[in-house]
C-alpha atoms as a PDB file:
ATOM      1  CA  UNK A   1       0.000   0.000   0.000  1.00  0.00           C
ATOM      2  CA  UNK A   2       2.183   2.926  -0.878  1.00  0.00           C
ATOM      3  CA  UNK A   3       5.861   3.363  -2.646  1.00  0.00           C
ATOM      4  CA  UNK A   4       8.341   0.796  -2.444  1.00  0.00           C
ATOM      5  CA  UNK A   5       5.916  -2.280  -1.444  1.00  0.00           C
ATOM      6  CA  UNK A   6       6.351  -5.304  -4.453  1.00  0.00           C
ATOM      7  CA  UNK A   7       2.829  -5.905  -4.380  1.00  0.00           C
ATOM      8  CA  UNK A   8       0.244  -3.111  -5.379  1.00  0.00           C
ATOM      9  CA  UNK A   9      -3.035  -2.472  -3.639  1.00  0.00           C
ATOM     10  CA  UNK A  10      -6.164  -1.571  -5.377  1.00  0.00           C
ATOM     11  CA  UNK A  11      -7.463   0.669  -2.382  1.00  0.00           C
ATOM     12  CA  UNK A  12     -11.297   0.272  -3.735  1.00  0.00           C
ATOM     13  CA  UNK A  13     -11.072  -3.355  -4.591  1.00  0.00           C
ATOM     14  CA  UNK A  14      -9.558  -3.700  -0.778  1.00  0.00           C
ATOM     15  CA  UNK A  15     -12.415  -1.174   1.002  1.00  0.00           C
ATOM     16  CA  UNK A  16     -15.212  -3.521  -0.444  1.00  0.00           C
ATOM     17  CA  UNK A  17     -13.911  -6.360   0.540  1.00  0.00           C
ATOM     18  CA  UNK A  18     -13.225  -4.498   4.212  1.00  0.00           C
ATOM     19  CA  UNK A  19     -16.704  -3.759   4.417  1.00  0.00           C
ATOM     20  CA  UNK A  20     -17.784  -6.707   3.410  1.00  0.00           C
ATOM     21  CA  UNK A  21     -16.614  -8.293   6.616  1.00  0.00           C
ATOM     22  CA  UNK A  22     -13.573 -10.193   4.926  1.00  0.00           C
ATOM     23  CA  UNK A  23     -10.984 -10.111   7.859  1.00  0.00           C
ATOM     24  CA  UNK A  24      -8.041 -11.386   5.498  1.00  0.00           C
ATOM     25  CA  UNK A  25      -8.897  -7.846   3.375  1.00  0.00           C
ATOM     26  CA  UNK A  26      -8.320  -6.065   6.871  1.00  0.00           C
ATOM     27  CA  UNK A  27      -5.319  -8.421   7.623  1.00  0.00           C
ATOM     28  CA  UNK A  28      -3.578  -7.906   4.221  1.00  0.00           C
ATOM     29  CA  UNK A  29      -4.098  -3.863   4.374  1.00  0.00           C
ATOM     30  CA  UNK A  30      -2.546  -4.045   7.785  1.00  0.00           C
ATOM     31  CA  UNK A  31       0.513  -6.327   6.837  1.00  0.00           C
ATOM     32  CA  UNK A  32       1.106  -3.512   4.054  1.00  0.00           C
ATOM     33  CA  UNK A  33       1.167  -0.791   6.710  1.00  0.00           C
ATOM     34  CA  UNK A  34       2.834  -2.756   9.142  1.00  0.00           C
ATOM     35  CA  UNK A  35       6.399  -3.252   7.956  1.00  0.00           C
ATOM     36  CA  UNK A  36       8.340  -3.656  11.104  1.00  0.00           C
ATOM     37  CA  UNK A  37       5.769  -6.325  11.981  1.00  0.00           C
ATOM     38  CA  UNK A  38       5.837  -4.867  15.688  1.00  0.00           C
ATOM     39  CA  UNK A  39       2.083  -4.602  16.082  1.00  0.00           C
ATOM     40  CA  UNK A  40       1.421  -0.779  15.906  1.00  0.00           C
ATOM     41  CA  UNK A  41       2.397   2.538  13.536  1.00  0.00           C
ATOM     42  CA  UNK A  42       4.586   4.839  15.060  1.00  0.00           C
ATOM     43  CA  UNK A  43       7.106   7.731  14.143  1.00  0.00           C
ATOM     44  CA  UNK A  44       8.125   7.553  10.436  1.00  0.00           C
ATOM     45  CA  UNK A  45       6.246   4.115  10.025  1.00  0.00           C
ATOM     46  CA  UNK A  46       2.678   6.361  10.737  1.00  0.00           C
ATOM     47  CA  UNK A  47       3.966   9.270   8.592  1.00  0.00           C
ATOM     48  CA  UNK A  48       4.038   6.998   5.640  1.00  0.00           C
ATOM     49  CA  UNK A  49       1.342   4.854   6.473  1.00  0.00           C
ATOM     50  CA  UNK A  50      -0.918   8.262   6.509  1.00  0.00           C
ATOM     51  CA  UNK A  51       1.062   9.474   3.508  1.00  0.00           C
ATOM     52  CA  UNK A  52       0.396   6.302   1.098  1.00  0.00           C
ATOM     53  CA  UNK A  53      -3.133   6.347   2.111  1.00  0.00           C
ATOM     54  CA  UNK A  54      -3.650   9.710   1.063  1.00  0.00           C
ATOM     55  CA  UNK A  55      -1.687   9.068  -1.951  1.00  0.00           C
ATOM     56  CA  UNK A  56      -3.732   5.681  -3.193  1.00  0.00           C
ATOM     57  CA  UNK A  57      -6.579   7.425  -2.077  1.00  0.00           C
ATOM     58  CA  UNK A  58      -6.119  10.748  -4.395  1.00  0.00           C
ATOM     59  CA  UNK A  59      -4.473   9.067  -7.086  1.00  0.00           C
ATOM     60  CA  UNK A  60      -7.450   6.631  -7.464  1.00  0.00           C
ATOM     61  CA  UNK A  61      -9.902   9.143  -6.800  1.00  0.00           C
ATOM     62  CA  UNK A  62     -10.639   8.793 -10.939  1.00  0.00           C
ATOM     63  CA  UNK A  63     -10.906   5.712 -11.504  1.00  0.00           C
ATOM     64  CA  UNK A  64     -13.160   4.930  -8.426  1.00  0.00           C
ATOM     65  CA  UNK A  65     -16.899   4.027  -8.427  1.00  0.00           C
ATOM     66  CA  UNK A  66     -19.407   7.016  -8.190  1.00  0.00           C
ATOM     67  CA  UNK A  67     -20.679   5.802  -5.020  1.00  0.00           C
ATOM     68  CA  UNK A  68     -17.351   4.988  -3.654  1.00  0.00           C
ATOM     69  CA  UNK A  69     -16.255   8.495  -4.155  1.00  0.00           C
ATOM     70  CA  UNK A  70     -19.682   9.789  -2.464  1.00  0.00           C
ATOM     71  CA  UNK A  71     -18.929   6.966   0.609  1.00  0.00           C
ATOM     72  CA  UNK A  72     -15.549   8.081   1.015  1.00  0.00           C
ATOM     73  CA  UNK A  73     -16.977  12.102   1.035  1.00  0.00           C
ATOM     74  CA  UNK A  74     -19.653  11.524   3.573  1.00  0.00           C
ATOM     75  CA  UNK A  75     -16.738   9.654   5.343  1.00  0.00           C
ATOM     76  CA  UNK A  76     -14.165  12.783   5.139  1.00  0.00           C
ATOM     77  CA  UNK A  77     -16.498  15.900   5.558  1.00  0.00           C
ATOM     78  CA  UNK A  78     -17.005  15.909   9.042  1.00  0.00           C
ATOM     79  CA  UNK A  79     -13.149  15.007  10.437  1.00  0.00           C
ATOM     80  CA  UNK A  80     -12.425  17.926   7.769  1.00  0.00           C
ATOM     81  CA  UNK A  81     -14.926  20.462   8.663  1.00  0.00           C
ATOM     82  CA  UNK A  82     -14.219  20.054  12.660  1.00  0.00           C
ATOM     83  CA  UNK A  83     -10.462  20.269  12.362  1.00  0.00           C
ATOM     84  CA  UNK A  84     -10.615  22.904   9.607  1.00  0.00           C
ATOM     85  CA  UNK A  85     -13.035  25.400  12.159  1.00  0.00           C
ATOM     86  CA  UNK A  86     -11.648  24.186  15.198  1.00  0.00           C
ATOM     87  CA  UNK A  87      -7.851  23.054  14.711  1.00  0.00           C
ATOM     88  CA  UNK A  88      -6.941  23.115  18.505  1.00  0.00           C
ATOM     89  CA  UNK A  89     -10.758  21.732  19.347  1.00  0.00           C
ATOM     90  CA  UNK A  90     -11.138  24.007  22.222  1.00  0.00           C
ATOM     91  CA  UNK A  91     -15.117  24.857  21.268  1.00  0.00           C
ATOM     92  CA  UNK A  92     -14.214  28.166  20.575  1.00  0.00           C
ATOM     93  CA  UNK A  93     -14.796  29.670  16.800  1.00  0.00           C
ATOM     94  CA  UNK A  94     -14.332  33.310  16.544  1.00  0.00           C
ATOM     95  CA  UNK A  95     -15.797  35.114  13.783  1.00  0.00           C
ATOM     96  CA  UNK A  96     -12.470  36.236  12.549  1.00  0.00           C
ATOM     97  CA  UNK A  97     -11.229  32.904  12.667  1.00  0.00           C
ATOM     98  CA  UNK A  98     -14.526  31.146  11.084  1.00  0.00           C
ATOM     99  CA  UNK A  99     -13.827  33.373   8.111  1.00  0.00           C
ATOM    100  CA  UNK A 100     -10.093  33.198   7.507  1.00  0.00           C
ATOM    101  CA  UNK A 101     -10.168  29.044   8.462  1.00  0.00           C
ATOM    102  CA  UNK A 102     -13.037  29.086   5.746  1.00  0.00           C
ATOM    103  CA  UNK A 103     -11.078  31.036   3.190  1.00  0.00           C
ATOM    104  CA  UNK A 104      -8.076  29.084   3.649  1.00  0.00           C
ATOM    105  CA  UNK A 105      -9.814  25.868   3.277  1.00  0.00           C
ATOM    106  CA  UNK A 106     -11.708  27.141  -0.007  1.00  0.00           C
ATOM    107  CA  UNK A 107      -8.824  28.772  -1.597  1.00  0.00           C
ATOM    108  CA  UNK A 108      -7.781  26.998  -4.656  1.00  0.00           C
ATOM    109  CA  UNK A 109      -5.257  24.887  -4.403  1.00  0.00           C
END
């Protein structure tokens, strides 16, 4: 899952079969993010782990299913929209910063 692995990983194909309730789909995608084998992500291991994701996950954007792409949005739009208005999630949303975090996150990029 991600550069440098011999095996590539169709990120849809694997999500299906995720949510499908196939546990050697959820083993495999964790044996490709896994690659000390030590049980858990940490330090440059999580950086690249959260990197590849993003990068299968953009990169396939494309080619995946209509409904996978509006799964995946429903999925993403509220983690998004709570750290975008509230980055230190102290409750607190001036107006000042309600505008400028909204600009920021609208601006094209």
């Amino acid at each position: 899952m991600g550069a440098g692995d011999s095996k590539s990983v169709n990120v849809h194909e694997l999500l299906h079969k995720i949510e499908a309730g196939d546990g050697a789909a959820l083993q495999e995608c964790w044996q490709h993010l896994d690659k000390d084998k030590s049980g858990s992500l940490e330090g440059d291991e999580a950086k690249k782990c959260v990197h590849a994701v993003i990068k299968e996950v953009v990169d396939d954007l494309d080619n995946m299913p209509p409904d996978d792409v509006k799964k995946l949005a429903k999925s993403a739009v509220p983690s998004f929209v709570f750290q975008t208005l509230d980055p230190d999630g102290d409750g607190k949303i001036t107006k000042d910063e309600f505008t400028k975090r909204i600009m920021t996150a609208l601006a094209p990029k």
